[in-house]
Protein backbone atom coordinates (compact mmCIF):
# COMPACT_ATOMS: atom_id res chain seq x y z
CA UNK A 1 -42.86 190.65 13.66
CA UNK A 2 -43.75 193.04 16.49
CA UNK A 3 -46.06 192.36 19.18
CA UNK A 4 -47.36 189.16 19.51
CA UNK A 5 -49.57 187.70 22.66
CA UNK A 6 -48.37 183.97 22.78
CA UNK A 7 -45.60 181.84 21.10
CA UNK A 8 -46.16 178.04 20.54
CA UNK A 9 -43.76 175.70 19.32
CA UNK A 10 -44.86 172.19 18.38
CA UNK A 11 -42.67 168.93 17.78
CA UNK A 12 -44.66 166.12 17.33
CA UNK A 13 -46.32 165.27 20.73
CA UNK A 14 -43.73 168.04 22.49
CA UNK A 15 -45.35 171.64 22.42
CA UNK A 16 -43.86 174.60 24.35
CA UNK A 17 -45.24 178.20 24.92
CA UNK A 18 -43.58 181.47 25.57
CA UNK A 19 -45.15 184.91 26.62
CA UNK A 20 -43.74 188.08 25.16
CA UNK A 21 -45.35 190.42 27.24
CA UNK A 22 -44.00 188.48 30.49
CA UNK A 23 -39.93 188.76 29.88
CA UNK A 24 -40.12 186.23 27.24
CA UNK A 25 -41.13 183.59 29.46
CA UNK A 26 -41.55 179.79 29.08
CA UNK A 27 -44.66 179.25 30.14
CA UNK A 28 -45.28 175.38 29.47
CA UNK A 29 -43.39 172.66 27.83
CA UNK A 30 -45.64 169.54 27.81
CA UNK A 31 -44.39 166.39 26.65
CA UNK A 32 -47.01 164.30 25.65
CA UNK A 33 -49.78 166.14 27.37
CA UNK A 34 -47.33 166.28 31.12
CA UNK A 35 -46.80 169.59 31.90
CA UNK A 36 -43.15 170.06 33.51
CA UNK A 37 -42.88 173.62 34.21
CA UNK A 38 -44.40 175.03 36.79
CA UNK A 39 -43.94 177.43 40.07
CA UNK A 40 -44.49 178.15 44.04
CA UNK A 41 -46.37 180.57 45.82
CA UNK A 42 -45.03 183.97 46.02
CA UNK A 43 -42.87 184.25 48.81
CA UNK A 44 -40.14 187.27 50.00
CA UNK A 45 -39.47 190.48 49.05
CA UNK A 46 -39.17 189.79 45.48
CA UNK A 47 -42.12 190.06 42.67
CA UNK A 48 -44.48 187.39 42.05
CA UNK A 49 -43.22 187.30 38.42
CA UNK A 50 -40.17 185.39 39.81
CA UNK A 51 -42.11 182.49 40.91
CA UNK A 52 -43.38 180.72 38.00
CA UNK A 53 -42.10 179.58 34.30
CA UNK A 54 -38.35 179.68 32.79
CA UNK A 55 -37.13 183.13 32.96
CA UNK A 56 -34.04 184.97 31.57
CA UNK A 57 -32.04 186.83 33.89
CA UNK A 58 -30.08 190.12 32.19
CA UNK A 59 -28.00 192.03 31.91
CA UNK A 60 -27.16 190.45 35.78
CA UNK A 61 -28.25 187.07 37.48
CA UNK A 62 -28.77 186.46 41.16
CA UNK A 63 -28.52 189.21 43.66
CA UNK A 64 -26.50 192.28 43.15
CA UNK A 65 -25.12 193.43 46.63
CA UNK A 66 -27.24 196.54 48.11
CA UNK A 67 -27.96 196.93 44.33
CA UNK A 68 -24.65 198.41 43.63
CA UNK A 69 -21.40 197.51 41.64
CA UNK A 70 -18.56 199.21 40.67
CA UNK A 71 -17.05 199.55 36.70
CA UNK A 72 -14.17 200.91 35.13
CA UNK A 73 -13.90 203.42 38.45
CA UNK A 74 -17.15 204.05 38.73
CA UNK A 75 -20.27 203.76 41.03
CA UNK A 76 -23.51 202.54 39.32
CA UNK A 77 -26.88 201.73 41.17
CA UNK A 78 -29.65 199.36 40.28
CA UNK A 79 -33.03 199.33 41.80
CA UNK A 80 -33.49 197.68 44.22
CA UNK A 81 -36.06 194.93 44.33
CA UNK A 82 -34.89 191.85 46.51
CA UNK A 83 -34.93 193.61 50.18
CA UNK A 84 -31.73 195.51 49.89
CA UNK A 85 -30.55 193.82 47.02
CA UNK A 86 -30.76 193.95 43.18
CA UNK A 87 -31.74 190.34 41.67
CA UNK A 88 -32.44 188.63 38.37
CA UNK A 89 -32.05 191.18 36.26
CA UNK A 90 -34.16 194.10 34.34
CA UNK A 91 -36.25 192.07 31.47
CA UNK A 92 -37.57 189.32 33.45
CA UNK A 93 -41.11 190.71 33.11
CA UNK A 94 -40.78 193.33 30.62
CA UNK A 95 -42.33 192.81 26.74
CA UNK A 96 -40.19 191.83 24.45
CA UNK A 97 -40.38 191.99 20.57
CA UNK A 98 -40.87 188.60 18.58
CA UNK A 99 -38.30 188.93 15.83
CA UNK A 100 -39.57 185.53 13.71
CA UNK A 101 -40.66 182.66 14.72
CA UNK A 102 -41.95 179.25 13.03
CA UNK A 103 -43.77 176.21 14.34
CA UNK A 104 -40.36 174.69 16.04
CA UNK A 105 -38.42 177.88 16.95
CA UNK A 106 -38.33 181.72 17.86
CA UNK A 107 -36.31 184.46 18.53
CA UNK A 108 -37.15 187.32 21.00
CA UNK A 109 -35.10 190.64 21.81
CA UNK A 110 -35.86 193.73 24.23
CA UNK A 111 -33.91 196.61 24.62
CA UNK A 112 -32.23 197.11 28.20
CA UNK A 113 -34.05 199.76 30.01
CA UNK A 114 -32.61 203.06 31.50
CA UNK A 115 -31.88 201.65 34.81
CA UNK A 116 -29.25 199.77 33.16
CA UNK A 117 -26.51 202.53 32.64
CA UNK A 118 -24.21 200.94 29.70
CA UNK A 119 -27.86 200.20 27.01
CA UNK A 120 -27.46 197.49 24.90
CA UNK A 121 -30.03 194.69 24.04
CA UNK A 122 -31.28 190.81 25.06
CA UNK A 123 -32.09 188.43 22.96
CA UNK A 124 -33.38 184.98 23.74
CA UNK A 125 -33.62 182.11 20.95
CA UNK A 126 -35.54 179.04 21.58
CA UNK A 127 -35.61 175.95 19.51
CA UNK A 128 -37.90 173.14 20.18
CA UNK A 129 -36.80 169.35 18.75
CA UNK A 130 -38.81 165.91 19.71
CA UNK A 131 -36.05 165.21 22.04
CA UNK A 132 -35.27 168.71 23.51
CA UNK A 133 -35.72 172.23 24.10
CA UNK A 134 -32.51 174.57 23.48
CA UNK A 135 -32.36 178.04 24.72
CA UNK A 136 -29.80 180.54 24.21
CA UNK A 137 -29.42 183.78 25.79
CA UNK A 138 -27.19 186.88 24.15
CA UNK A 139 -26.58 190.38 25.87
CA UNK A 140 -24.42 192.63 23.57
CA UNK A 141 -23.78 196.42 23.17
CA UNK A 142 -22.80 197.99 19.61
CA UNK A 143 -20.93 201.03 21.05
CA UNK A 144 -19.50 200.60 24.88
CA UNK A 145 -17.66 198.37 27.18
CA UNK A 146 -20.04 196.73 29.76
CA UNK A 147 -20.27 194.07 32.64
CA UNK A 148 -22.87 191.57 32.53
CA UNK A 149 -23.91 187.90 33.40
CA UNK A 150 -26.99 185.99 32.59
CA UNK A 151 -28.99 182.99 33.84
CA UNK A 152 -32.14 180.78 33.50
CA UNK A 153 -34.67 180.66 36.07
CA UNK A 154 -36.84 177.46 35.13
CA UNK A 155 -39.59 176.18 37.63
CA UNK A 156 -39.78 172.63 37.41
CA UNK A 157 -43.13 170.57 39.05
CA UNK A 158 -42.07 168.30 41.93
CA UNK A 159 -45.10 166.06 41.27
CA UNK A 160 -46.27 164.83 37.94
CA UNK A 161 -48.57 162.80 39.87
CA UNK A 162 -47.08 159.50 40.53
CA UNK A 163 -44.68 160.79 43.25
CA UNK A 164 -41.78 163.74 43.86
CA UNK A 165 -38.84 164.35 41.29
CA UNK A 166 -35.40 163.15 42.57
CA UNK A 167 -32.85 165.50 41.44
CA UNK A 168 -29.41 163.96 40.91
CA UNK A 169 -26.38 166.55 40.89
CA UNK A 170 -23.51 165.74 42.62
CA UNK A 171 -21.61 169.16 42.97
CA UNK A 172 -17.87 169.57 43.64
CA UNK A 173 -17.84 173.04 45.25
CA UNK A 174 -20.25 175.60 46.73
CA UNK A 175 -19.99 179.27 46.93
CA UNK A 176 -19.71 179.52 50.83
CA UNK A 177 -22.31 181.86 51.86
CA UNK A 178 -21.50 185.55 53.19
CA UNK A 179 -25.19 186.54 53.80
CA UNK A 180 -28.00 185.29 52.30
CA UNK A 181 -28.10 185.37 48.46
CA UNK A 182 -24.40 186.62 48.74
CA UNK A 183 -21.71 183.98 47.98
CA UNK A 184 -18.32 184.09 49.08
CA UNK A 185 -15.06 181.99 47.57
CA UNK A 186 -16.13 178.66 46.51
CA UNK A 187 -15.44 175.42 49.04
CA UNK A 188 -15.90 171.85 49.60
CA UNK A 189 -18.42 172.11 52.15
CA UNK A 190 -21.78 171.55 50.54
CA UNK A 191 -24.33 172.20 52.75
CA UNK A 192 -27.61 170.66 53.66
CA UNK A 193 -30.26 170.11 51.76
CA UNK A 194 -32.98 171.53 50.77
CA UNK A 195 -30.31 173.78 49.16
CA UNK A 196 -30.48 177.61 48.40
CA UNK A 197 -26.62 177.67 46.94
CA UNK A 198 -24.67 178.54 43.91
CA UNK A 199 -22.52 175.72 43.18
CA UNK A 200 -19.73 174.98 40.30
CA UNK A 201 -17.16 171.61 38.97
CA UNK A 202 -20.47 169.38 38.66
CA UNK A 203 -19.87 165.98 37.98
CA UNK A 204 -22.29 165.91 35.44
CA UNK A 205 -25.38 167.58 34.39
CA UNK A 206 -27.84 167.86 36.87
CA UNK A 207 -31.06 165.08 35.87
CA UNK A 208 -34.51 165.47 37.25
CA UNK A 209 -36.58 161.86 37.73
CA UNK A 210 -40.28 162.03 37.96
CA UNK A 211 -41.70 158.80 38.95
CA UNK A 212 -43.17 156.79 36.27
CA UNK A 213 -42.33 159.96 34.22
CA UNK A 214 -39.73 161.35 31.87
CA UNK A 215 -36.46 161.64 33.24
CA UNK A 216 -35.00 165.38 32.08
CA UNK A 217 -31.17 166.53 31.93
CA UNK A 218 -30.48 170.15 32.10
CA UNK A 219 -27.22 170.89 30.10
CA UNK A 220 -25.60 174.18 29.96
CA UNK A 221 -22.79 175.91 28.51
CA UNK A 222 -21.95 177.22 32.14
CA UNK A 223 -20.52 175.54 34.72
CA UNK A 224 -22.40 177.76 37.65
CA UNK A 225 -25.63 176.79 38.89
CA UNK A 226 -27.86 177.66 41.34
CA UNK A 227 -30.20 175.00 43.16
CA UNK A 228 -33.34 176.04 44.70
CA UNK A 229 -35.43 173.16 46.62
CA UNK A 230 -36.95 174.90 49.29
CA UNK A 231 -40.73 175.17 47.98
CA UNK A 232 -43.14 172.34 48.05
CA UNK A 233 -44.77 172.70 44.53
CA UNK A 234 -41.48 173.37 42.20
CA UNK A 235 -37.86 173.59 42.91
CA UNK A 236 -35.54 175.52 40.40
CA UNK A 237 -32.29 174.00 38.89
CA UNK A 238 -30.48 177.70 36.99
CA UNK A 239 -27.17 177.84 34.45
CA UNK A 240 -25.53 181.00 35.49
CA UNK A 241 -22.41 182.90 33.71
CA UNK A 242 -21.30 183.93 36.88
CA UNK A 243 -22.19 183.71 40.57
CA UNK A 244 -24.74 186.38 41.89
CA UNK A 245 -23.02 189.75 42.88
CA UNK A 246 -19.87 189.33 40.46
CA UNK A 247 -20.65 192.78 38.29
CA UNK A 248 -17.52 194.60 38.19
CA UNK A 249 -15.73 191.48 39.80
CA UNK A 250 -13.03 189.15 38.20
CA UNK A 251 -15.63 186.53 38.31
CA UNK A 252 -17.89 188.28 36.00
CA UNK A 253 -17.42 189.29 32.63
CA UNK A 254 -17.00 191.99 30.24
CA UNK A 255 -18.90 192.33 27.34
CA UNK A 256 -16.54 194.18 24.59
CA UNK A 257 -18.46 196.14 22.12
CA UNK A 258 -19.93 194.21 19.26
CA UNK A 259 -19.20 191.09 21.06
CA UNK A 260 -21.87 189.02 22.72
CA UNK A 261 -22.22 187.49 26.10
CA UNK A 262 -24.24 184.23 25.24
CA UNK A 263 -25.41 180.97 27.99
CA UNK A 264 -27.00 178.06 26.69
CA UNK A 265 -29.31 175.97 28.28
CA UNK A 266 -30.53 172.34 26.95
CA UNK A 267 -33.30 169.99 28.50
CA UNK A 268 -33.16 166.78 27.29
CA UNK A 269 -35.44 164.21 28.12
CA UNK A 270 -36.16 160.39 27.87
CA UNK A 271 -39.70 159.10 27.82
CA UNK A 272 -41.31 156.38 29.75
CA UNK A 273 -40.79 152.99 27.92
């Protein structure tokens, strides 16, 4: 369908809205009239585009150490865009095509840029129900072998105006920290909160309360997330494939050619009453 400004999907009273030209971005999902994405002031090295929405992050998610990895023997760099690291990926706020879409779904793609030395292409379906919004990510290549992992980046409002969101996760392990954004071998020390930290074996999906509001669960097909809460306005709750910095590494994966590397992501909510 080529180039298209804005994508709405409606559901009844539920009505979400994704921008092409911004990395195929969620840019509202409303239930109701309550708006429950949102974002934070820009703050670090990174680019503002990283601080508002529900992103996709490919062909890597999270930081990639000094924006290097190693593959099959070899030595590739990234740029560099996160202080001395590589992060979230190359399409995050690049246009991408809109392939079809209707007035309850879409499907986006973008080609992965030269930085990115294996090609290949990104594709992001969205499907909007009266009970939920499903996302699904796929990074594939036709004629190579390449490493890749994927994530969400969703921005969710703290503050729907009746009081702060609770989030209830009760994580088993935590990648134990080797520098910031860096995580080691997972462990059964937690942490304090307001986290910053890649965790994995959740009990069960993590649920965001608003007060007086909808109550949302975030289900996945992964079983890595990262959990941001250290911004007032938003805090961000992200399925990953794989923790940050695993290109190259057992813990990341290898897309075959033909094949596709694919994360889900599934928000769920209950209304007031």
């Amino acid at each position: 369908m080529g180039d298209v400004l804005s994508v709405r999907l409606v559901a009844g009273g539920i009505s979400a809205a994704i921008d092409p030209t911004r990395g195929a971005r969620l840019t509202s999902l409303r239930l109701h009239g309550t708006e429950l994405l949102g974002g934070a002031p820009h703050e670090g090295p990174g680019p503002s585009s990283w601080f508002d929405g529900s992103f996709p992050m490919a062909p890597y998610a999270g930081n990639v150490r000094d924006g290097r990895f190693s593959f099959e023997g070899r030595e590739h760099r990234l740029p560099r865009n996160n202080g001395p690291h590589a992060a979230h990926g190359l399409v995050e706020d690049a246009p991408w095509e809109v392939v079809r879409h209707d007035a309850r779904s879409a499907e986006l793609a973008v080609a992965l840029p030269p930085e990115w030395p294996f090609g290949g292409e990104v594709r992001q379906r969205v499907a909007l129900s009266e009970e939920s919004l499903e996302v699904e990510l796929l990074c594939r290549n036709d004629e190579r072998p390449m490493p890749a992992t994927l994530g969400f980046h969703p921005w969710f409002r703290r503050d729907l105006g009746q009081g702060p969101v609770e989030l209830e996760v009760a994580p088993g392990l935590r990648y134990q920290p080797l520098a910031p954004g860096i995580p080691g071998e997972p462990g059964t020390d937690l942490g304090q909160r307001p986290w910053d930290d890649v965790f994995t074996a959740l009990a069960a999906p993590p649920v965001l309360r608003w007060p007086g509001g909808p109550v949302l669960t975030v289900e996945s097909s992964s079983a890595t997330w990262m959990l941001y809460e250290q911004l007032a306005p938003a805090l961000c709750v992200e399925p990953l494939t794989a923790p940050p910095d695993s290109l190259g590494t057992p813990r990341g994966h290898v897309v075959a050619p033909g094949a596709d590397l694919r994360l889900t992501m599934r928000l769920r909510w209950d209304l007031p009453g």
